[in-house]
PDB file of N, CA and C in Angstrom:
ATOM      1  N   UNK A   1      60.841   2.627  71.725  1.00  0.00           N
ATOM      2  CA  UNK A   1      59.408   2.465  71.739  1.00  0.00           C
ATOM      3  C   UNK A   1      59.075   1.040  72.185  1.00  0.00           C
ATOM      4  N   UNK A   2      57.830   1.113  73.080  1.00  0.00           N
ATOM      5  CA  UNK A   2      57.718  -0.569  73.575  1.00  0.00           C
ATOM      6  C   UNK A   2      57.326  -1.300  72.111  1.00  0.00           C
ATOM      7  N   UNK A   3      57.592  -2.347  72.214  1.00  0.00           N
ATOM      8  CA  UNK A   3      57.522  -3.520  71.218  1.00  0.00           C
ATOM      9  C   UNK A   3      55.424  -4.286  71.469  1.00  0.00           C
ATOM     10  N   UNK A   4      54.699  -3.372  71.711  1.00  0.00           N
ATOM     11  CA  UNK A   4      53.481  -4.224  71.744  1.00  0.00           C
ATOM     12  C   UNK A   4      52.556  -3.677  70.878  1.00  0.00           C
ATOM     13  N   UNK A   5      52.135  -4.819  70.604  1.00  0.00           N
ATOM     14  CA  UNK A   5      50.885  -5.230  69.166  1.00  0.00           C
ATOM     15  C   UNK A   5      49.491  -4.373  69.796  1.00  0.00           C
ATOM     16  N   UNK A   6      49.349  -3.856  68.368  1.00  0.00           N
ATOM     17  CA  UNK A   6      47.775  -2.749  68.759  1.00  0.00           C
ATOM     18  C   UNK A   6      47.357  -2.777  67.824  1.00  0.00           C
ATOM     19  N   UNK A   7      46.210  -2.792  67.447  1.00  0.00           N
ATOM     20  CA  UNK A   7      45.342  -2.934  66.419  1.00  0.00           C
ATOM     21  C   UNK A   7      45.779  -2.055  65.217  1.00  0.00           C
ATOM     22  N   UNK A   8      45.234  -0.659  66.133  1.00  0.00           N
ATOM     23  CA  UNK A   8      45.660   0.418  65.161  1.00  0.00           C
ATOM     24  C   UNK A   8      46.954   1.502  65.738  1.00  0.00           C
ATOM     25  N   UNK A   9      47.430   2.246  64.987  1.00  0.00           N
ATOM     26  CA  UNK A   9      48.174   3.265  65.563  1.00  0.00           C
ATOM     27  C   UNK A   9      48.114   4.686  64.774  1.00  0.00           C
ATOM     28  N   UNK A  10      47.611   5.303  65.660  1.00  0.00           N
ATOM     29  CA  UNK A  10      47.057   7.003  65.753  1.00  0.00           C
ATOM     30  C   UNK A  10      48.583   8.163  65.712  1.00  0.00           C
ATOM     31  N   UNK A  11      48.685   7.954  64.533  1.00  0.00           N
ATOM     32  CA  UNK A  11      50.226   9.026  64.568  1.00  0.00           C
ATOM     33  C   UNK A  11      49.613  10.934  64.498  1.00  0.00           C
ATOM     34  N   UNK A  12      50.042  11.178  65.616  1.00  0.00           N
ATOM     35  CA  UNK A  12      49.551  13.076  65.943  1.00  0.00           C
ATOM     36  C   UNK A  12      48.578  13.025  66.688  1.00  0.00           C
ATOM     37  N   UNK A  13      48.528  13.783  67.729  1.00  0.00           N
ATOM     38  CA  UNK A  13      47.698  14.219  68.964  1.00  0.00           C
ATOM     39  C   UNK A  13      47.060  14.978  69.181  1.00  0.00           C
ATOM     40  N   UNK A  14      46.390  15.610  67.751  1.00  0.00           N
ATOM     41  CA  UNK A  14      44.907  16.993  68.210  1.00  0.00           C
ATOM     42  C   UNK A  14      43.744  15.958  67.599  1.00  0.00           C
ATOM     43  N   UNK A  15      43.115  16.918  67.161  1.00  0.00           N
ATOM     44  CA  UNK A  15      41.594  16.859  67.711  1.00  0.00           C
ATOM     45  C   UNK A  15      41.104  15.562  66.871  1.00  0.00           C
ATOM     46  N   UNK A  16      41.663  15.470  65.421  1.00  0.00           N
ATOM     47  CA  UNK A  16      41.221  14.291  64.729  1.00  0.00           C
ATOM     48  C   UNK A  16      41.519  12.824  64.924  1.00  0.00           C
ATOM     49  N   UNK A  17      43.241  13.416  65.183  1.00  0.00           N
ATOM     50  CA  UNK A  17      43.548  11.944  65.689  1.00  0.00           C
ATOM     51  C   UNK A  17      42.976  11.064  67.084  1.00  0.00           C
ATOM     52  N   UNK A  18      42.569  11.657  68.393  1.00  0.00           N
ATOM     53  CA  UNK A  18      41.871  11.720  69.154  1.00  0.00           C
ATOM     54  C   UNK A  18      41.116  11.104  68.903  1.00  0.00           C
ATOM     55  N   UNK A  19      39.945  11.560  67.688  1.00  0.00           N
ATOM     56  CA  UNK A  19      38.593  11.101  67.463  1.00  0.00           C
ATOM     57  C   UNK A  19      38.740  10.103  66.758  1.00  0.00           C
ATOM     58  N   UNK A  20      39.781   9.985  66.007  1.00  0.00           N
ATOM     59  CA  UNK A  20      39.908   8.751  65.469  1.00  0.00           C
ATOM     60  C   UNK A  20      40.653   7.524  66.322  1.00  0.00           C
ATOM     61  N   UNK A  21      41.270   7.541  67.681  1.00  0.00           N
ATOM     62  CA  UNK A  21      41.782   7.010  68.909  1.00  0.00           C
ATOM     63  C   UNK A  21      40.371   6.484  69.192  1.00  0.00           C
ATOM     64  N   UNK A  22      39.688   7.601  69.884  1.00  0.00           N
ATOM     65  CA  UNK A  22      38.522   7.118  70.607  1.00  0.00           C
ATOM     66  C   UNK A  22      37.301   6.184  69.874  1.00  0.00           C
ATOM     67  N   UNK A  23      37.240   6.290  68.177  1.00  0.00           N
ATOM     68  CA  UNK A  23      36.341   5.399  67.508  1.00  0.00           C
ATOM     69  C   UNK A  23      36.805   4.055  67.329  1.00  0.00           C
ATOM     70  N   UNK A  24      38.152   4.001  67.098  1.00  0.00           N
ATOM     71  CA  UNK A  24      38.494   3.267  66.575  1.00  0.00           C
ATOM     72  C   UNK A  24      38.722   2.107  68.394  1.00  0.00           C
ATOM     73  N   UNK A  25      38.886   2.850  69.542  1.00  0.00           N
ATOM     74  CA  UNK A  25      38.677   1.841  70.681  1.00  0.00           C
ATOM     75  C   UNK A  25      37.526   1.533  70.776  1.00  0.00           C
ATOM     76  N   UNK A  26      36.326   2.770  71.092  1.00  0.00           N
ATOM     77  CA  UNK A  26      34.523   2.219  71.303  1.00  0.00           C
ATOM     78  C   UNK A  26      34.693   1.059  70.371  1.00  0.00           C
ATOM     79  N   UNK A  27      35.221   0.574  69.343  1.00  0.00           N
ATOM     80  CA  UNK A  27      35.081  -0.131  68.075  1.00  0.00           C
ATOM     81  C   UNK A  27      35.706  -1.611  68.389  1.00  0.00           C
ATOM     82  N   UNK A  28      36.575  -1.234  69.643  1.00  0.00           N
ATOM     83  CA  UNK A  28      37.044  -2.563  70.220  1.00  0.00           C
ATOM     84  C   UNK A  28      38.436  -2.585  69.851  1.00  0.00           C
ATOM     85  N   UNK A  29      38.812  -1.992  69.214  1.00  0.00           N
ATOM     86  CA  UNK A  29      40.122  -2.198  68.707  1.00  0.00           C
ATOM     87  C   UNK A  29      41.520  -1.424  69.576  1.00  0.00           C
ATOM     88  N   UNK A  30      42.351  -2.417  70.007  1.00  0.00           N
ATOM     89  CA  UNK A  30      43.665  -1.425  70.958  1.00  0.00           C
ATOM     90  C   UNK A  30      44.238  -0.366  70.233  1.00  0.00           C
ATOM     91  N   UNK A  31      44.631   0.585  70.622  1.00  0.00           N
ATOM     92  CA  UNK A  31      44.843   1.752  70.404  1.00  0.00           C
ATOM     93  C   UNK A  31      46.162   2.714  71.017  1.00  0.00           C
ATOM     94  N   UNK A  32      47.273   2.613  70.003  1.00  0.00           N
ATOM     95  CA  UNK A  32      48.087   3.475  70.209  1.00  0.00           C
ATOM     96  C   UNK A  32      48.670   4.783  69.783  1.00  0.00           C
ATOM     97  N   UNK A  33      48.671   5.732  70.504  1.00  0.00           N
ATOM     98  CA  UNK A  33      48.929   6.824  69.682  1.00  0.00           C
ATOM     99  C   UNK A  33      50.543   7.799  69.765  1.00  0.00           C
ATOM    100  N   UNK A  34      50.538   8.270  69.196  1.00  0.00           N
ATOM    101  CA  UNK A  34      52.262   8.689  69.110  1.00  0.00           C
ATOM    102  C   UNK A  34      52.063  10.359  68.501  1.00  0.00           C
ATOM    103  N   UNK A  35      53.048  11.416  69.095  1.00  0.00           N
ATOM    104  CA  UNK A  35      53.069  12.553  68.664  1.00  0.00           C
ATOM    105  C   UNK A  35      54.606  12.950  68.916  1.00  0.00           C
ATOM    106  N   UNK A  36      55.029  13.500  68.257  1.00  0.00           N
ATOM    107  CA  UNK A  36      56.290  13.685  68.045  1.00  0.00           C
ATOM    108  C   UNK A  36      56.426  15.672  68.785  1.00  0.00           C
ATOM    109  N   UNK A  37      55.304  16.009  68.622  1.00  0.00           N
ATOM    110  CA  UNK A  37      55.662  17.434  69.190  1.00  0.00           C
ATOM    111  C   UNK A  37      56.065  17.722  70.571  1.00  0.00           C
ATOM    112  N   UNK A  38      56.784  18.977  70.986  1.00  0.00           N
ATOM    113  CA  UNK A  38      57.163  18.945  71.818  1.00  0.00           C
ATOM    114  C   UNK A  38      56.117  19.222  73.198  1.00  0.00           C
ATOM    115  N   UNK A  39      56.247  19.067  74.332  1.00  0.00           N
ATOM    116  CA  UNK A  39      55.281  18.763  75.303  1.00  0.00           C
ATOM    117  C   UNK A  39      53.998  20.018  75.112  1.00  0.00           C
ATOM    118  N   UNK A  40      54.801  21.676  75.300  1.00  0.00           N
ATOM    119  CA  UNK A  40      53.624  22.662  74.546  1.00  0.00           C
ATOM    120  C   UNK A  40      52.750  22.721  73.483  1.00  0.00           C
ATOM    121  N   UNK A  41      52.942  22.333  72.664  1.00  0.00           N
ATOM    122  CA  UNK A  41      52.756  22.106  71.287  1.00  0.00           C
ATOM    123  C   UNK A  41      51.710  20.789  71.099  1.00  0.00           C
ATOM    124  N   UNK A  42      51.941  19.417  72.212  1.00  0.00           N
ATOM    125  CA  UNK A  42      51.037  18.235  72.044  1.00  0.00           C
ATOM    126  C   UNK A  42      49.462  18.740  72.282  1.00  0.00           C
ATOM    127  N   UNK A  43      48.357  18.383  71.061  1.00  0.00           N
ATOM    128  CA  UNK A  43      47.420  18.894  71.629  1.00  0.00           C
ATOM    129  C   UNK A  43      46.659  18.679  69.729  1.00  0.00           C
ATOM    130  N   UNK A  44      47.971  19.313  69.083  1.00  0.00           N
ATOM    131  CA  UNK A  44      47.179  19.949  68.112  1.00  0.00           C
ATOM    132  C   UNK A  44      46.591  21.547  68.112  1.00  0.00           C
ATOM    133  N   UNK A  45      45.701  21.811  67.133  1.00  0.00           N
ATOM    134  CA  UNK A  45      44.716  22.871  67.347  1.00  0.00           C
ATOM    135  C   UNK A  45      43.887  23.085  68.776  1.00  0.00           C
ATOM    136  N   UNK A  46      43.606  22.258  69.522  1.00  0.00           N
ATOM    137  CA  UNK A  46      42.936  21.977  70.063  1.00  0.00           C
ATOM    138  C   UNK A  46      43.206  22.871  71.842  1.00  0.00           C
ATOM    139  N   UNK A  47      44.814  23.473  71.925  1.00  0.00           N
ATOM    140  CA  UNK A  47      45.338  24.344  72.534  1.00  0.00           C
ATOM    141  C   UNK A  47      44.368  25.513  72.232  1.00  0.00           C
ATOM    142  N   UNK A  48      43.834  25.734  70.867  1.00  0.00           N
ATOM    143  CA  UNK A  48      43.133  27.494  71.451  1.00  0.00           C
ATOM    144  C   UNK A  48      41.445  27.087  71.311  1.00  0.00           C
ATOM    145  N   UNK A  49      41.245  26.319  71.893  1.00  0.00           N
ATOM    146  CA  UNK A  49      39.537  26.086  71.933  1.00  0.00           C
ATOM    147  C   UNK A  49      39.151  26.205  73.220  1.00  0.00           C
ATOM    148  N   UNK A  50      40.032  26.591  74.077  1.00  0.00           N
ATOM    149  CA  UNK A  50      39.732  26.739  75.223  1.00  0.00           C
ATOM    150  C   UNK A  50      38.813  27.798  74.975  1.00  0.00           C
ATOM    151  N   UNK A  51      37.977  27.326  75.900  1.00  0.00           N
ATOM    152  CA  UNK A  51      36.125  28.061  76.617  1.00  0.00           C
ATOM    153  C   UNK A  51      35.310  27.983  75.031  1.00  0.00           C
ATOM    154  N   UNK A  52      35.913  27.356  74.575  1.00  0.00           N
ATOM    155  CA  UNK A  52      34.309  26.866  73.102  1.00  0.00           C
ATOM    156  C   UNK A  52      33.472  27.016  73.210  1.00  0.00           C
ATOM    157  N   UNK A  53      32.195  27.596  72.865  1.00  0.00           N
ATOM    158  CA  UNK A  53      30.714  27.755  73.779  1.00  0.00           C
ATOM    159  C   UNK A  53      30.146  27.537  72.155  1.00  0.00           C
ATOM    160  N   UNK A  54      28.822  26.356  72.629  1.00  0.00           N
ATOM    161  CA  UNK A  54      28.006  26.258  71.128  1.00  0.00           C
ATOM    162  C   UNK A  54      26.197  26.522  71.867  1.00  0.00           C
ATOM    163  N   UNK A  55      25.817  27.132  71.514  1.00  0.00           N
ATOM    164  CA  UNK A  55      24.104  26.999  72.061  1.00  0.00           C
ATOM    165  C   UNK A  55      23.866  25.490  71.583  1.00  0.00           C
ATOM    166  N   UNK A  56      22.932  25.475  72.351  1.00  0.00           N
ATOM    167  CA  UNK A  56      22.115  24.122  72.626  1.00  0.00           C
ATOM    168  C   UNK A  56      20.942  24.145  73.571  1.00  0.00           C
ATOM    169  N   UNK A  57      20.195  23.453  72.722  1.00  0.00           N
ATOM    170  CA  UNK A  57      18.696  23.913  73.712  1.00  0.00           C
ATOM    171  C   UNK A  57      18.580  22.708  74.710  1.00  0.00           C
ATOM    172  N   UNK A  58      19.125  21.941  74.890  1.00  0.00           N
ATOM    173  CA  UNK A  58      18.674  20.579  75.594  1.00  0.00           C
ATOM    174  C   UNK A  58      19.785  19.700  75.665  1.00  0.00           C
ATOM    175  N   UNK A  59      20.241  19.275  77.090  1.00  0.00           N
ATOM    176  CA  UNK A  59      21.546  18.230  77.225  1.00  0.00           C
ATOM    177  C   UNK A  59      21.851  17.300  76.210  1.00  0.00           C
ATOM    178  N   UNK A  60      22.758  16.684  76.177  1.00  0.00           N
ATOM    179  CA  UNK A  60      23.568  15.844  75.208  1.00  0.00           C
ATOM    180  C   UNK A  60      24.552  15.225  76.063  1.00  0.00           C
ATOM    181  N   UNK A  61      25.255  14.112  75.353  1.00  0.00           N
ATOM    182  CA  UNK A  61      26.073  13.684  75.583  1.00  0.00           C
ATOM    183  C   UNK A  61      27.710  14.170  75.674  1.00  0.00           C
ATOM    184  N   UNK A  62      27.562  15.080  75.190  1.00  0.00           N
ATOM    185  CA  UNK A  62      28.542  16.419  74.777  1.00  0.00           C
ATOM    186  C   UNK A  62      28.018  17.457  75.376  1.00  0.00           C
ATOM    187  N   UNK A  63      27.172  17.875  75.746  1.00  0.00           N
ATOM    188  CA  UNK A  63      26.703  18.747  76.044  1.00  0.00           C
ATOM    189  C   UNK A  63      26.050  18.985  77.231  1.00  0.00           C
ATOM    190  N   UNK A  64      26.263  19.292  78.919  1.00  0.00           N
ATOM    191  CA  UNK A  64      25.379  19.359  79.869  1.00  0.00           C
ATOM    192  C   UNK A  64      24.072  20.528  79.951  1.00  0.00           C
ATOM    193  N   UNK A  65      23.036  20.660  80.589  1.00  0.00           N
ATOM    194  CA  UNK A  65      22.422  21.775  80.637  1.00  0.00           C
ATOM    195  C   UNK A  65      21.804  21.781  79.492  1.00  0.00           C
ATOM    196  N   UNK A  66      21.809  23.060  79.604  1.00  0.00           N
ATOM    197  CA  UNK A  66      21.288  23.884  78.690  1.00  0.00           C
ATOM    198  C   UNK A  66      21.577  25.570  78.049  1.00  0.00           C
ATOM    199  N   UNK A  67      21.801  25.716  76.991  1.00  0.00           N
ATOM    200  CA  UNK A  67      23.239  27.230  76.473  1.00  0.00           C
ATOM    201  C   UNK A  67      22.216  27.831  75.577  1.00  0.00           C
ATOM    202  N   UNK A  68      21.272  28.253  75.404  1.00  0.00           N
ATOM    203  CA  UNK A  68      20.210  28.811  74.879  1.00  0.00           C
ATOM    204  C   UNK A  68      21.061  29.276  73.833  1.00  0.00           C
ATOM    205  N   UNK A  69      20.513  30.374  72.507  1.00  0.00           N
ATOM    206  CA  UNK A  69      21.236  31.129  71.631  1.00  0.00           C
ATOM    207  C   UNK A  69      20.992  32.399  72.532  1.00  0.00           C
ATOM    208  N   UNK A  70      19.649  32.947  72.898  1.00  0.00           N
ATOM    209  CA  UNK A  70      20.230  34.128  73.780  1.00  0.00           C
ATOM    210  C   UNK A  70      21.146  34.471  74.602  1.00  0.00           C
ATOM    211  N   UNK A  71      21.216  33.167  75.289  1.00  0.00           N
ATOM    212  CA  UNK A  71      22.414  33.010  76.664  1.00  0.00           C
ATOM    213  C   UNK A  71      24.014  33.556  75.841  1.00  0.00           C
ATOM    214  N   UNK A  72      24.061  32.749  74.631  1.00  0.00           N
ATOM    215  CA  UNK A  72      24.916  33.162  73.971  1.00  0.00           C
ATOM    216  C   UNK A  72      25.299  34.404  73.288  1.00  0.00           C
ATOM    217  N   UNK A  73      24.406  35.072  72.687  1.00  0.00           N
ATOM    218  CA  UNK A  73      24.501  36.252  72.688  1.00  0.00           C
ATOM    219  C   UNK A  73      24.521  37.166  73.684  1.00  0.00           C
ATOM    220  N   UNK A  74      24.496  36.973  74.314  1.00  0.00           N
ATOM    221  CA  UNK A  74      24.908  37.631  75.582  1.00  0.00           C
ATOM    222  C   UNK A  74      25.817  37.972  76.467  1.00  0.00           C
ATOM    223  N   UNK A  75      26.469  36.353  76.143  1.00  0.00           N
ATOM    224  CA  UNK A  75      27.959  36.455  76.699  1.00  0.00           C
ATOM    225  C   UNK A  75      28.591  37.262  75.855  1.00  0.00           C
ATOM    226  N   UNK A  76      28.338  37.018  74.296  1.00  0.00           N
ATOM    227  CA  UNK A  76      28.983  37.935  73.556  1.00  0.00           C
ATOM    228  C   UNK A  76      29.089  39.419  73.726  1.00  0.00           C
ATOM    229  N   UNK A  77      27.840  39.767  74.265  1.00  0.00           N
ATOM    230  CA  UNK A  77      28.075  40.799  73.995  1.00  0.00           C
ATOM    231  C   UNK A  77      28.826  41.862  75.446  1.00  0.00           C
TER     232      UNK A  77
END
């Protein structure tokens, strides 16, 4: 492992540690993270969220567009 100084270090690679990667840099602080799983497996939970859909009436920062709840029910159905 390289030998360099980081503020913090983010041990596991899904969805929390991530969010806790990415706050803890916006926050200014260097940021290293480490996962021990094997290359399929790196991800976390975050492997079956593929196509996630949340309604939302109005863009976000997370969010482009616009996903109505009808729109959504719809796809559902």
């Amino acid at each position: 492992m390289p030998s360099h100084t980081h503020d913090v270090l983010v041990i596991g690679g899904g969805l929390t540690a991530l969010c806790a990667a990415i706050s803890a840099r916006e926050h200014g602080a260097t940021v290293q993270m480490v996962d021990r799983a094997p290359t399929y497996q790196r991800g976390g939970n975050s492997r079956h969220s593929r196509n996630l859909r949340i309604a939302h009436e109005a863009p976000s920062a997370l969010f482009p567009g616009r996903y109505t709840v009808e729109e959504f029910v719809e796809d559902l159905r």
